[in-house]
PDB file of N, CA and C in Angstrom:
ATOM      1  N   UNK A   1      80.977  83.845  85.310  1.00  0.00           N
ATOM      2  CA  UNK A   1      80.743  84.491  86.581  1.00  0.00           C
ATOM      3  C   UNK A   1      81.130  85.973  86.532  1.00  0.00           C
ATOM      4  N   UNK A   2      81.930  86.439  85.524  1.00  0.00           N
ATOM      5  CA  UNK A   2      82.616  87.969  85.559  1.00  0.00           C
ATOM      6  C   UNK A   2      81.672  88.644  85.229  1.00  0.00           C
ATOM      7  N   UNK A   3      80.532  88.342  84.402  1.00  0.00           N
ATOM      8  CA  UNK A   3      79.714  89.127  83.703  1.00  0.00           C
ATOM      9  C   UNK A   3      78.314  89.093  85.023  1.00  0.00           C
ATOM     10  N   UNK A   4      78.458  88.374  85.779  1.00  0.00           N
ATOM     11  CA  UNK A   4      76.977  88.558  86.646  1.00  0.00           C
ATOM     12  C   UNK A   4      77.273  90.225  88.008  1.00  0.00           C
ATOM     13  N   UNK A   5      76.335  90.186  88.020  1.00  0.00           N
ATOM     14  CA  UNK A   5      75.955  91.635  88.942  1.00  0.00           C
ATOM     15  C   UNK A   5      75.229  91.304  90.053  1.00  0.00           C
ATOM     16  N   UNK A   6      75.743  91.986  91.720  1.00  0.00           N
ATOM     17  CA  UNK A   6      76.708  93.033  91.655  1.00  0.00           C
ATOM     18  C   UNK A   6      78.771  92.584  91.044  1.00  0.00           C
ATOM     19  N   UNK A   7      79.049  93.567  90.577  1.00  0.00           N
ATOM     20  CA  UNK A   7      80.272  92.843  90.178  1.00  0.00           C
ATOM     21  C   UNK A   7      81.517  92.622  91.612  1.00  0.00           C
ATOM     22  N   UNK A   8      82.564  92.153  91.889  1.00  0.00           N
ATOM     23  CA  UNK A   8      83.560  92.410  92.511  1.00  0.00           C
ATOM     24  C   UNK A   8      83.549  93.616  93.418  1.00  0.00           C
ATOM     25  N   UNK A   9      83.762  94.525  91.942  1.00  0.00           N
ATOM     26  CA  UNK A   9      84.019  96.026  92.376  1.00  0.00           C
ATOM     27  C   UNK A   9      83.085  97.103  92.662  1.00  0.00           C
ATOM     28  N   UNK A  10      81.713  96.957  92.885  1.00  0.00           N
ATOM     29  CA  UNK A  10      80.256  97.154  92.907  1.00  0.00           C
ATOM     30  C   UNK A  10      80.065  96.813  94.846  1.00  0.00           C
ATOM     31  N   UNK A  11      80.378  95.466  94.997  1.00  0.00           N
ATOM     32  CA  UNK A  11      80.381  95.178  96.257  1.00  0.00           C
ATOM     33  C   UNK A  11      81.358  96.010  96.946  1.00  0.00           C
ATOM     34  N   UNK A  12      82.152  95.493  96.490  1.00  0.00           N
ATOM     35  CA  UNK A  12      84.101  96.279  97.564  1.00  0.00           C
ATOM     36  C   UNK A  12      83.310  97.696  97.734  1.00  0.00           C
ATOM     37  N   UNK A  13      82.995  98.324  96.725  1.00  0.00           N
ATOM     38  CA  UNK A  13      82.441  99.748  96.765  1.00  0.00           C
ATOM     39  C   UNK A  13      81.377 100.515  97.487  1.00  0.00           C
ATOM     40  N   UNK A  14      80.154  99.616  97.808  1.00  0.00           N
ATOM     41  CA  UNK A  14      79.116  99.634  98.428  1.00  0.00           C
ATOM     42  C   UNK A  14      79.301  99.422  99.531  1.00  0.00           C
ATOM     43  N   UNK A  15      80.530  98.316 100.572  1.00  0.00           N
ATOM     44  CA  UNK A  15      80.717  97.959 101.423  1.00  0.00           C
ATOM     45  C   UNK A  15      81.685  99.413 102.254  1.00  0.00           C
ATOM     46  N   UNK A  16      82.376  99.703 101.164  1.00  0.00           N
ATOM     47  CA  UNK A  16      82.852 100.615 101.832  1.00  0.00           C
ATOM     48  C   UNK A  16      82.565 101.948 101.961  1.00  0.00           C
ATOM     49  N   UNK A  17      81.429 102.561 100.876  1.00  0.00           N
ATOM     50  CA  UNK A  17      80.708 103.854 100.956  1.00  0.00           C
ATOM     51  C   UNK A  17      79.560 103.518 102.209  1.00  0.00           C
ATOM     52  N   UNK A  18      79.599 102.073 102.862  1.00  0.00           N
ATOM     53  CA  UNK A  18      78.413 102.355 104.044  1.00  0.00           C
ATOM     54  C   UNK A  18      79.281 102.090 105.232  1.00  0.00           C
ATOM     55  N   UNK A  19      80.718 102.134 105.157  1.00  0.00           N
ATOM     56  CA  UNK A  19      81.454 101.696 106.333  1.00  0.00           C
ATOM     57  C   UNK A  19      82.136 103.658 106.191  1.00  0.00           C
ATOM     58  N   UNK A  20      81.876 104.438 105.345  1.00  0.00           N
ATOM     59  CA  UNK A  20      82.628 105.629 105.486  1.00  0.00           C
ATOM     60  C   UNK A  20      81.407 106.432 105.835  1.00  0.00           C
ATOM     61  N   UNK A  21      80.035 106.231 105.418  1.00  0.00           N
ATOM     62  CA  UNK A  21      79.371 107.230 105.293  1.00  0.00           C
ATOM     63  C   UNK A  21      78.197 106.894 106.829  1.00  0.00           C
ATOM     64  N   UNK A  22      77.891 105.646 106.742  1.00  0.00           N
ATOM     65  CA  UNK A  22      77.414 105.577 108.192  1.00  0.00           C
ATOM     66  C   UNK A  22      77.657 105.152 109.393  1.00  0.00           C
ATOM     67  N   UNK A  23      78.807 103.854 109.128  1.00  0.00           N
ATOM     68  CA  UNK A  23      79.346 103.453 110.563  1.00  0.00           C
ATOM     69  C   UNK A  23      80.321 103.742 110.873  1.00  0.00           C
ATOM     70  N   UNK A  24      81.108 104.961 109.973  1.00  0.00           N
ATOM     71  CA  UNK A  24      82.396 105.629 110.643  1.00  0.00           C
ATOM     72  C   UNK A  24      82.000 106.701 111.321  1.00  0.00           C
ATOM     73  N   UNK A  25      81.056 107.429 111.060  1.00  0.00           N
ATOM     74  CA  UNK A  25      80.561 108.878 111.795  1.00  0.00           C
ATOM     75  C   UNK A  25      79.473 108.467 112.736  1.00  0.00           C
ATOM     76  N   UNK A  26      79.146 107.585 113.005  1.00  0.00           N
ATOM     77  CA  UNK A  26      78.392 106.651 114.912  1.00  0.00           C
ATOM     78  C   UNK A  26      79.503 106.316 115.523  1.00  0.00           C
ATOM     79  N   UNK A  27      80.565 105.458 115.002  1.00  0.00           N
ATOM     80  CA  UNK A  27      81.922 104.977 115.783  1.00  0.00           C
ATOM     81  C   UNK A  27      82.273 106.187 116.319  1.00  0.00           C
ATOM     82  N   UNK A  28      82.711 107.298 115.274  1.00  0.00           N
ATOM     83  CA  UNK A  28      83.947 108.322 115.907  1.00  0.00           C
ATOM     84  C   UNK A  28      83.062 109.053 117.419  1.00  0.00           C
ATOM     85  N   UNK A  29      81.740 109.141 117.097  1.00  0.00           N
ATOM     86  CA  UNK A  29      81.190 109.493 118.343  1.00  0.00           C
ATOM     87  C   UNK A  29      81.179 108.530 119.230  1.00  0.00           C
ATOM     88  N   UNK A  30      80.578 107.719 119.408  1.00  0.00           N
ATOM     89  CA  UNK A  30      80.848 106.199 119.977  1.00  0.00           C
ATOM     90  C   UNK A  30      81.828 105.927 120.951  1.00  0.00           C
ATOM     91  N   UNK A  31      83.093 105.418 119.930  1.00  0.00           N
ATOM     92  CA  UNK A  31      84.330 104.622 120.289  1.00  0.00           C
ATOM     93  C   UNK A  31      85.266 105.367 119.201  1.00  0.00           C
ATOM     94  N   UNK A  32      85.708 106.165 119.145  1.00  0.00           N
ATOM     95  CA  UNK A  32      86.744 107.046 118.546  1.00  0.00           C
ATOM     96  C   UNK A  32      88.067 106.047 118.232  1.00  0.00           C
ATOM     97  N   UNK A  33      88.447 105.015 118.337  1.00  0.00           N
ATOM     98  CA  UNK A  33      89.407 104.347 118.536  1.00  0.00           C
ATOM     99  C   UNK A  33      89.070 103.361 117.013  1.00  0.00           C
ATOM    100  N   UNK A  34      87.441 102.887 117.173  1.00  0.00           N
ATOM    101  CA  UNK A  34      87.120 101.697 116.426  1.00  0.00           C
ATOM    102  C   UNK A  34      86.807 102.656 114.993  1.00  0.00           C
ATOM    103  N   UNK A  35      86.110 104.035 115.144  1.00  0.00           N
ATOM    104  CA  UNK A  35      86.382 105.240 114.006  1.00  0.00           C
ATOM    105  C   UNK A  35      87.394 104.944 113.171  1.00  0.00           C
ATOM    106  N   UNK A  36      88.795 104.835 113.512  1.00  0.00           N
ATOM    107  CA  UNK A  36      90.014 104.909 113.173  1.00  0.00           C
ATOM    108  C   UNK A  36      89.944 103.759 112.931  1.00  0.00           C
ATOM    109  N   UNK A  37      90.016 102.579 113.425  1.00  0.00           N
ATOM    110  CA  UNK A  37      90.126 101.433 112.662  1.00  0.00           C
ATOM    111  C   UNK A  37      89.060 101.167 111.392  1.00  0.00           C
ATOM    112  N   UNK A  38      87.997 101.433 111.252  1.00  0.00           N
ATOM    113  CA  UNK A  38      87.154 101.428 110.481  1.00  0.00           C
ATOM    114  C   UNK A  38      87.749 102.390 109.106  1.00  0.00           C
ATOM    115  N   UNK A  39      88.017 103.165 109.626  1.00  0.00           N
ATOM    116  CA  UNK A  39      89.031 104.224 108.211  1.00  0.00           C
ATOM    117  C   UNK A  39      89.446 103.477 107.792  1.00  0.00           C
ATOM    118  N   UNK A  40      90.998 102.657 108.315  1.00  0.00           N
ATOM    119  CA  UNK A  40      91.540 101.841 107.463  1.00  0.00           C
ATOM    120  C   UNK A  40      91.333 100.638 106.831  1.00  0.00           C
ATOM    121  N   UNK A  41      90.338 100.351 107.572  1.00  0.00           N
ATOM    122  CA  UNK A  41      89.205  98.611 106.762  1.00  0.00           C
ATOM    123  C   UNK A  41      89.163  99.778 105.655  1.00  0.00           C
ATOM    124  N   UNK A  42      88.217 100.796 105.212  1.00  0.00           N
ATOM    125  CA  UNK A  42      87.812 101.317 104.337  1.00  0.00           C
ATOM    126  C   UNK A  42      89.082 101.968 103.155  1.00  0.00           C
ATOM    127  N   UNK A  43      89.978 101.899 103.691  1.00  0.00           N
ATOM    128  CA  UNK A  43      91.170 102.542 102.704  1.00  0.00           C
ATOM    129  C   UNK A  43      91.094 100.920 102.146  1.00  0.00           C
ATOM    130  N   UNK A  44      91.226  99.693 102.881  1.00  0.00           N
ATOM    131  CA  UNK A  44      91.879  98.610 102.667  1.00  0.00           C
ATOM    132  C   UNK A  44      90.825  97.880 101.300  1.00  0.00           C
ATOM    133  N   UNK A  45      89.314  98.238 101.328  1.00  0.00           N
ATOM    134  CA  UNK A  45      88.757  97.921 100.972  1.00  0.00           C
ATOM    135  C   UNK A  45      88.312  98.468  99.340  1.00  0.00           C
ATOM    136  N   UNK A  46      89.134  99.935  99.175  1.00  0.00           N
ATOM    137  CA  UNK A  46      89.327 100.873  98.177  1.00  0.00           C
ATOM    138  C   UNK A  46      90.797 100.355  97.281  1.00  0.00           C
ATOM    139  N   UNK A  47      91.589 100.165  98.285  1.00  0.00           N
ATOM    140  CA  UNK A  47      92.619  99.260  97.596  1.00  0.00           C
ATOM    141  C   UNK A  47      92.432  98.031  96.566  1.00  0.00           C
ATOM    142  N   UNK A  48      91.566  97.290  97.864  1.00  0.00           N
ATOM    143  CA  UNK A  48      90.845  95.883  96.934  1.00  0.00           C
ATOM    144  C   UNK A  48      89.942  96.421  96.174  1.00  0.00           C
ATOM    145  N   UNK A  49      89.138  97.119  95.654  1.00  0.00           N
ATOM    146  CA  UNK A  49      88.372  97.405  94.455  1.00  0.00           C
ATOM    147  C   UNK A  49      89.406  97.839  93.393  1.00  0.00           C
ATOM    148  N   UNK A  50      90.171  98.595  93.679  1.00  0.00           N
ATOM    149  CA  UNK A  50      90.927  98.962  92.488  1.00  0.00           C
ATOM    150  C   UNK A  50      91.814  97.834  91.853  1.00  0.00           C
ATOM    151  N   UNK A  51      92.055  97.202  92.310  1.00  0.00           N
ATOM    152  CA  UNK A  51      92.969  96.280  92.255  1.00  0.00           C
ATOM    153  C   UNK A  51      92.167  95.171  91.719  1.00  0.00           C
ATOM    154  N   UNK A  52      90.585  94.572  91.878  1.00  0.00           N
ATOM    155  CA  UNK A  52      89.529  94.026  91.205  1.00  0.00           C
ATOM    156  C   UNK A  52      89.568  94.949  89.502  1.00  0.00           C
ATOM    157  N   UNK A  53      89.189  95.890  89.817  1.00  0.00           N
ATOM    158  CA  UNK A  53      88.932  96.854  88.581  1.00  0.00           C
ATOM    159  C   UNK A  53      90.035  96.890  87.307  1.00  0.00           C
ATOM    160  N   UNK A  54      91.624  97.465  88.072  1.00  0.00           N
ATOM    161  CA  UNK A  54      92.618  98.069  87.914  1.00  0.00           C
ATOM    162  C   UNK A  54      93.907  96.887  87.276  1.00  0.00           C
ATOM    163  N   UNK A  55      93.730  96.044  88.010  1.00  0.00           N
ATOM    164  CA  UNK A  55      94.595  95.284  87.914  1.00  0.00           C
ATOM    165  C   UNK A  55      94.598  94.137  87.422  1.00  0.00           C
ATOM    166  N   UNK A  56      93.818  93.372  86.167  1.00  0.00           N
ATOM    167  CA  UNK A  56      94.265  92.426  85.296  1.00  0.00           C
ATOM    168  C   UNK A  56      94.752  93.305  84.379  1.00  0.00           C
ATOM    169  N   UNK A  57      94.558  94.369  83.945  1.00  0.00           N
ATOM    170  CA  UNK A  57      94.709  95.329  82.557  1.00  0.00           C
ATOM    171  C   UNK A  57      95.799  95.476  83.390  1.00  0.00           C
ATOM    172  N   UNK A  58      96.371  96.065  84.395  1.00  0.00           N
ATOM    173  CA  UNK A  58      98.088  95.890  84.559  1.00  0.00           C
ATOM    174  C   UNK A  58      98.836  95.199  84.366  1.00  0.00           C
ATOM    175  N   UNK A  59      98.448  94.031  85.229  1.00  0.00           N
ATOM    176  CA  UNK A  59      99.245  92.841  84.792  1.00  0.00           C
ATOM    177  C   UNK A  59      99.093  92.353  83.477  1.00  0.00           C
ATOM    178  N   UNK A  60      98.437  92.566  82.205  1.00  0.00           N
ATOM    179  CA  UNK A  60      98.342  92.105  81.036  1.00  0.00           C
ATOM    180  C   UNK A  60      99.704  92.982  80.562  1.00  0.00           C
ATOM    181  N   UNK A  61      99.622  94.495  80.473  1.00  0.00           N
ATOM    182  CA  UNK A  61     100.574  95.365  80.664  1.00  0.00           C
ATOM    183  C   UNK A  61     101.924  95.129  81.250  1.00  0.00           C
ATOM    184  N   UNK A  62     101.963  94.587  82.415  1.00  0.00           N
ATOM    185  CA  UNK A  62     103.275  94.494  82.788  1.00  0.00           C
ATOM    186  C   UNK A  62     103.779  92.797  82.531  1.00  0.00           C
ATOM    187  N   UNK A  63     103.212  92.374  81.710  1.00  0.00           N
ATOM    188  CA  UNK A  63     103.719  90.657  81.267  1.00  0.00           C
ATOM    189  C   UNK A  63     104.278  91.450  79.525  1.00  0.00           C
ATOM    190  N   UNK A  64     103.272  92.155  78.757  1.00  0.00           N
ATOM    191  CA  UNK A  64     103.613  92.532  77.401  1.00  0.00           C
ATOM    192  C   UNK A  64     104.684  92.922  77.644  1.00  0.00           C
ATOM    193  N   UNK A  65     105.266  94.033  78.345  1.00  0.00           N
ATOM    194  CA  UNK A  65     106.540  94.565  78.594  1.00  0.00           C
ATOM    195  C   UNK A  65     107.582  93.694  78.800  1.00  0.00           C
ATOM    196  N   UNK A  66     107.357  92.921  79.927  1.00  0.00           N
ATOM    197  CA  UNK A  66     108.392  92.080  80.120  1.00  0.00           C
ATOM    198  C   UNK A  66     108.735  91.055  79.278  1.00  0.00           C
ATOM    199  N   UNK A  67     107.864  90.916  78.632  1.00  0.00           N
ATOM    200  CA  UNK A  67     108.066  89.800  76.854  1.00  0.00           C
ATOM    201  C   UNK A  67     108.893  90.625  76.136  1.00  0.00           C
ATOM    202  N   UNK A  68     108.680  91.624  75.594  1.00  0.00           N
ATOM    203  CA  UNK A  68     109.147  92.372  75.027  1.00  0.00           C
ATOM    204  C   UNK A  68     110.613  92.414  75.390  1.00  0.00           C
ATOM    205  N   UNK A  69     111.194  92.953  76.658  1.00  0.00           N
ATOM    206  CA  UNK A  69     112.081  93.161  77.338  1.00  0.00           C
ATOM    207  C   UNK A  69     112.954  92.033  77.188  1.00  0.00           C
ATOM    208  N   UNK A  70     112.546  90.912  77.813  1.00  0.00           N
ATOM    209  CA  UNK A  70     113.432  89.713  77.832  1.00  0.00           C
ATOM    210  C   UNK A  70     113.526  89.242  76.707  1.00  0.00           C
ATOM    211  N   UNK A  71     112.526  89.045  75.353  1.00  0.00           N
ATOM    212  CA  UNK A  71     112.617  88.193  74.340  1.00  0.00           C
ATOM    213  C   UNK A  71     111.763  86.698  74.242  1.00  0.00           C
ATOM    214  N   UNK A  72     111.229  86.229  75.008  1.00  0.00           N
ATOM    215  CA  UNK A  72     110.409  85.315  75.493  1.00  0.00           C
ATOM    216  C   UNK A  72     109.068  85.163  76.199  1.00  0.00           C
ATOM    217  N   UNK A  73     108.507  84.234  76.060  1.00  0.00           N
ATOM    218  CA  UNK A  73     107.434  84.038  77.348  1.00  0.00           C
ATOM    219  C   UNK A  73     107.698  83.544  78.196  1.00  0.00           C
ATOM    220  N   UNK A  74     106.426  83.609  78.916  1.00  0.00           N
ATOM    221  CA  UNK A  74     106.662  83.057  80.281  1.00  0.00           C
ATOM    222  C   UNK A  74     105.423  83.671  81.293  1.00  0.00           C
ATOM    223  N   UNK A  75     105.220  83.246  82.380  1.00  0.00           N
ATOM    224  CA  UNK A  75     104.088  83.800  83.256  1.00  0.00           C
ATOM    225  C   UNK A  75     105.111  84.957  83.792  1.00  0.00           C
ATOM    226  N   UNK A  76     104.078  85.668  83.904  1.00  0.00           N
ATOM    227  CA  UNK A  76     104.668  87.001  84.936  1.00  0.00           C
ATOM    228  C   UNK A  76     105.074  86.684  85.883  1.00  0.00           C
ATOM    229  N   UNK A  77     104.693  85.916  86.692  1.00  0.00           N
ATOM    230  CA  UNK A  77     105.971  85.530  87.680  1.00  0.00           C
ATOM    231  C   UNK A  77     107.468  85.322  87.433  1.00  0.00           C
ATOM    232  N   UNK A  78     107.522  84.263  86.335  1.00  0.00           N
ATOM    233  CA  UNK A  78     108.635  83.809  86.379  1.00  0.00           C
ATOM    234  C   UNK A  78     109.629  85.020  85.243  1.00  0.00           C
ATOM    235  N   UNK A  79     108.451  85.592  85.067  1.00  0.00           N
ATOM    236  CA  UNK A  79     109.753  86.618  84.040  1.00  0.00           C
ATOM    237  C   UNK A  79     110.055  87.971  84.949  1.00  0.00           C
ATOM    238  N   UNK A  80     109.357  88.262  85.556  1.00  0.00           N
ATOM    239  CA  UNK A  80     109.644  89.289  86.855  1.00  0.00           C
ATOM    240  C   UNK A  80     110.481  88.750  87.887  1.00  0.00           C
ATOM    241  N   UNK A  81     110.768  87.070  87.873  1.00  0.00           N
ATOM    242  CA  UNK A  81     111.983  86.719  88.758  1.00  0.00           C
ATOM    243  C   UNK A  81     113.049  86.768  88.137  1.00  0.00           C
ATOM    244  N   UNK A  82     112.915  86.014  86.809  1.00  0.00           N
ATOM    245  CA  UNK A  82     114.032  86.805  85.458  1.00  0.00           C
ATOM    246  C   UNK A  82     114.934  87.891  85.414  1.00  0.00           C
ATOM    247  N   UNK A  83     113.903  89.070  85.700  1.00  0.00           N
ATOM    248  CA  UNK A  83     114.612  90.016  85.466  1.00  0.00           C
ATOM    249  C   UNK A  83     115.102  90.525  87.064  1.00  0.00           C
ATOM    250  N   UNK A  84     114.606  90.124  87.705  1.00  0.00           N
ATOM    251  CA  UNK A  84     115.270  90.211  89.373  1.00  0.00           C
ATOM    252  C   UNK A  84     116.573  89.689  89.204  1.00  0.00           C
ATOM    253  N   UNK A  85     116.860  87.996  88.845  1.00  0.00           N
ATOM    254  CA  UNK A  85     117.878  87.872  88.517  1.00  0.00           C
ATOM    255  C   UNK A  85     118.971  88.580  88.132  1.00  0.00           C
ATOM    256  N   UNK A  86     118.524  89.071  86.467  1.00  0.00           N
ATOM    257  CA  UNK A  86     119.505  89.648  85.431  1.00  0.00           C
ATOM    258  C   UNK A  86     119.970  91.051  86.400  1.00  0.00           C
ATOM    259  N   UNK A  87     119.061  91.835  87.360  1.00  0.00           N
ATOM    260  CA  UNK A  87     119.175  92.409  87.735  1.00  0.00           C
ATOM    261  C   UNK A  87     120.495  92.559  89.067  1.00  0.00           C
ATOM    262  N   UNK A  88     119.950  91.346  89.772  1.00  0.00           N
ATOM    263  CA  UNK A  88     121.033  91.017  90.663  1.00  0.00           C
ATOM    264  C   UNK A  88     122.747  90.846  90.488  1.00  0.00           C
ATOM    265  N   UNK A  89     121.993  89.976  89.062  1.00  0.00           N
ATOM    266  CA  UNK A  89     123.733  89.381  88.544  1.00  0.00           C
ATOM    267  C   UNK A  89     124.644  90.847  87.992  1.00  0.00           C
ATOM    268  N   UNK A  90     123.996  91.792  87.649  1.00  0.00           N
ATOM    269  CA  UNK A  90     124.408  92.890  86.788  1.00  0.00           C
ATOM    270  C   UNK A  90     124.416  93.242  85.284  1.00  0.00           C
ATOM    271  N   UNK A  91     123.474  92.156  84.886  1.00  0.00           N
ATOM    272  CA  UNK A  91     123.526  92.032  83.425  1.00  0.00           C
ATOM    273  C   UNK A  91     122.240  93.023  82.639  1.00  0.00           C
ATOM    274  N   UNK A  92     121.902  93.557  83.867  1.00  0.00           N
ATOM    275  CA  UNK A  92     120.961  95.319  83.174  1.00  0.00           C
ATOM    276  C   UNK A  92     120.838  95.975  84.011  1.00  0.00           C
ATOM    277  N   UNK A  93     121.159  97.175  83.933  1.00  0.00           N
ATOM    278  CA  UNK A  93     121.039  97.788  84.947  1.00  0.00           C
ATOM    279  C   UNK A  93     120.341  99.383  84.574  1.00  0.00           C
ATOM    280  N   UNK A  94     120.322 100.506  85.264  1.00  0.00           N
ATOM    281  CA  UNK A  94     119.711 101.449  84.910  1.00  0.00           C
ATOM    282  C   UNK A  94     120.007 102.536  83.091  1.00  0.00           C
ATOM    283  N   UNK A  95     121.113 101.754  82.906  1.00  0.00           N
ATOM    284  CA  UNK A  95     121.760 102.360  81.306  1.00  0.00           C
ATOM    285  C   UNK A  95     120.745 101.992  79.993  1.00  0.00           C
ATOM    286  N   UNK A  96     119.990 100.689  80.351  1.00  0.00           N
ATOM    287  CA  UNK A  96     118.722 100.297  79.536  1.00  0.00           C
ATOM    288  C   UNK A  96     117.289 100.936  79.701  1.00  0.00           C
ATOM    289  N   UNK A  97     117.266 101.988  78.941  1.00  0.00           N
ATOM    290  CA  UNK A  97     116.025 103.010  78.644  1.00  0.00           C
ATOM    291  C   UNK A  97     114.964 101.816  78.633  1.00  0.00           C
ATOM    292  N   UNK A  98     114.614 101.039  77.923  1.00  0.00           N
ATOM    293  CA  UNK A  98     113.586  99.822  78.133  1.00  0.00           C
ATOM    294  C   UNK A  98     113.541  99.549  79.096  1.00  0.00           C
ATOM    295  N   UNK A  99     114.305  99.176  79.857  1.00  0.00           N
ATOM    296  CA  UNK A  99     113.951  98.739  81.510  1.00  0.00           C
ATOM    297  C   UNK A  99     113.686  99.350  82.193  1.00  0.00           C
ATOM    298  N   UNK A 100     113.900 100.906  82.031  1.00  0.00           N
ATOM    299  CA  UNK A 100     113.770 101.910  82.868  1.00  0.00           C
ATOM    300  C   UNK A 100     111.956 102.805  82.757  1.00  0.00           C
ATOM    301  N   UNK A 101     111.657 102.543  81.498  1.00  0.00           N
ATOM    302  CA  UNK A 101     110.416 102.663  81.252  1.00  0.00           C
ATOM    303  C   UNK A 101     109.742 101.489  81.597  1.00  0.00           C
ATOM    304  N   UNK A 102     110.403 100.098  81.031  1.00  0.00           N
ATOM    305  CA  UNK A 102     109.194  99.087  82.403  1.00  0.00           C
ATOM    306  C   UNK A 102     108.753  99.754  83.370  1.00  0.00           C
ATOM    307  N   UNK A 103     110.000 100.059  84.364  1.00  0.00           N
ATOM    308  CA  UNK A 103     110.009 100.034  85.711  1.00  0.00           C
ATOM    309  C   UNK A 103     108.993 100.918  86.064  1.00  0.00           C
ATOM    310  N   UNK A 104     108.796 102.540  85.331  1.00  0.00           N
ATOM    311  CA  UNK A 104     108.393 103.333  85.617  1.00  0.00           C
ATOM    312  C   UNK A 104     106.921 103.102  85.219  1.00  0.00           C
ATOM    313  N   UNK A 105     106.640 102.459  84.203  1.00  0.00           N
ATOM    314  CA  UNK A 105     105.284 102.224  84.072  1.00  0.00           C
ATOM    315  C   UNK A 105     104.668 101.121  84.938  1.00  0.00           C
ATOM    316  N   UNK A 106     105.477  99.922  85.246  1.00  0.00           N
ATOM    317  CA  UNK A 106     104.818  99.063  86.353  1.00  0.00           C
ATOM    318  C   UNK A 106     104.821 100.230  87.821  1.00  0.00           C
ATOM    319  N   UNK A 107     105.250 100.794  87.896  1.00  0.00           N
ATOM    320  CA  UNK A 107     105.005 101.485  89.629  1.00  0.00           C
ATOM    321  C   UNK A 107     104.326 102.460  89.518  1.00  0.00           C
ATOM    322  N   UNK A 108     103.923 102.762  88.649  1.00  0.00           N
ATOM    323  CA  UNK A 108     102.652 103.984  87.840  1.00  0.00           C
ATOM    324  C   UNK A 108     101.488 102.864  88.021  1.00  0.00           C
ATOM    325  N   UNK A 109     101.907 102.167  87.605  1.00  0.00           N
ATOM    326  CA  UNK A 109     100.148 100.858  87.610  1.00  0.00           C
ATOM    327  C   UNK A 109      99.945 100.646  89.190  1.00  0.00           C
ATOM    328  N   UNK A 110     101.186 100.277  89.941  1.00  0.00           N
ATOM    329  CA  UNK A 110     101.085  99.701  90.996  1.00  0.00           C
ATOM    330  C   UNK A 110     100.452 101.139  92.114  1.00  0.00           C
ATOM    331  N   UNK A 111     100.777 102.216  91.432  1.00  0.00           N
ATOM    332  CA  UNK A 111     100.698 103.636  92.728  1.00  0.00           C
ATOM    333  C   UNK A 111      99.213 104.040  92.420  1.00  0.00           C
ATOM    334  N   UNK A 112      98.997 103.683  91.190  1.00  0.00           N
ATOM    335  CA  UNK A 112      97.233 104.072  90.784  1.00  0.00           C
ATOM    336  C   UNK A 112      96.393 103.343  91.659  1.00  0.00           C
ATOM    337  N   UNK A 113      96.849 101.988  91.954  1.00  0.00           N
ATOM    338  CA  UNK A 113      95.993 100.832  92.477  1.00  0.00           C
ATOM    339  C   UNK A 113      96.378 101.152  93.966  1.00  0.00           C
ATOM    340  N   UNK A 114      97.353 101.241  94.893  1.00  0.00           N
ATOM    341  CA  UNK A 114      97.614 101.422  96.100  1.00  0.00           C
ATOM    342  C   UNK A 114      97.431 102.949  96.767  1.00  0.00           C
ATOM    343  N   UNK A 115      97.782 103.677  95.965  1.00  0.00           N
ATOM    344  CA  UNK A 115      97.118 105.234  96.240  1.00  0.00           C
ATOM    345  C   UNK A 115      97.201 105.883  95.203  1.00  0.00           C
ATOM    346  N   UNK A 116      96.249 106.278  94.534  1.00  0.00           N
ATOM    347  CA  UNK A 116      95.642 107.315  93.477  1.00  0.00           C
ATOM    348  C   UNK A 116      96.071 108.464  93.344  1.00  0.00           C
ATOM    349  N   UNK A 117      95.729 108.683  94.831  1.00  0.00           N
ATOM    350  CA  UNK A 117      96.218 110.705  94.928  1.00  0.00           C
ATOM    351  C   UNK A 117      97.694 110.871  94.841  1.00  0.00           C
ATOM    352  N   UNK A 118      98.496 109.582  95.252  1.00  0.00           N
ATOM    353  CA  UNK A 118     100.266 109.933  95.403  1.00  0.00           C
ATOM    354  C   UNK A 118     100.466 110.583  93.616  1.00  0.00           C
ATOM    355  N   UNK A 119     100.928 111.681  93.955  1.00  0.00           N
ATOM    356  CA  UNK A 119     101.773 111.920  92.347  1.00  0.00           C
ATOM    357  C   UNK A 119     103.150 111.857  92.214  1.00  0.00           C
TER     358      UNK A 119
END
């Protein structure tokens, strides 16, 4: 099914270049209120494409790391509760350059996918 067209991110995209380009500029004249809500369907909908697009190659990324990190497998869930743990208990904390580059590269993945422009 991944390989058929339009893809995921083809739709999310189309849906929202005709919710920015023609039924947000009739609304704002319109109903100025539903304008504004329509913006944020359309931010919401830019989110979900990237995150279609953006985000298995993260999460492949942020599971390698955390293997790495801990020494084991495991699903990304349970090794991102792992290190919540180790985190909680005090058994790593910001003195581990490895963890600190996780961190910074998972919220680099996560800020690309939730807002692009934030630097």
């Amino acid at each position: 099914m991944a390989q058929d067209r339009p893809t995921t991110s083809e739709l999310l995209t189309a849906i929202a270049d005709f919710l920015r380009e023609e039924a947000t500029p009739a609304l704002d004249v319109a109903e100025p209120r539903l304008g504004f809500q329509v913006r944020v369907a359309v931010n919401a909908l830019a989110i979900l494409e990237r995150e279609a697009r953006l985000g298995p190659a993260a999460d492949a990324r942020e599971h390698d790391r955390l293997r790495a990190l801990l020494g084991h497998d495991g699903t990304l869930e349970a090794l991102n509760r792992e290190l919540a743990r180790q985190l909680r208990a005090g058994t790593r904390d910001e003195s581990d350059a490895v963890l600190m580059e996780h961190l910074r590269a998972t919220v680099a993945d996560k800020i690309a996918i939730a807002n692009p422009k934030w630097k």
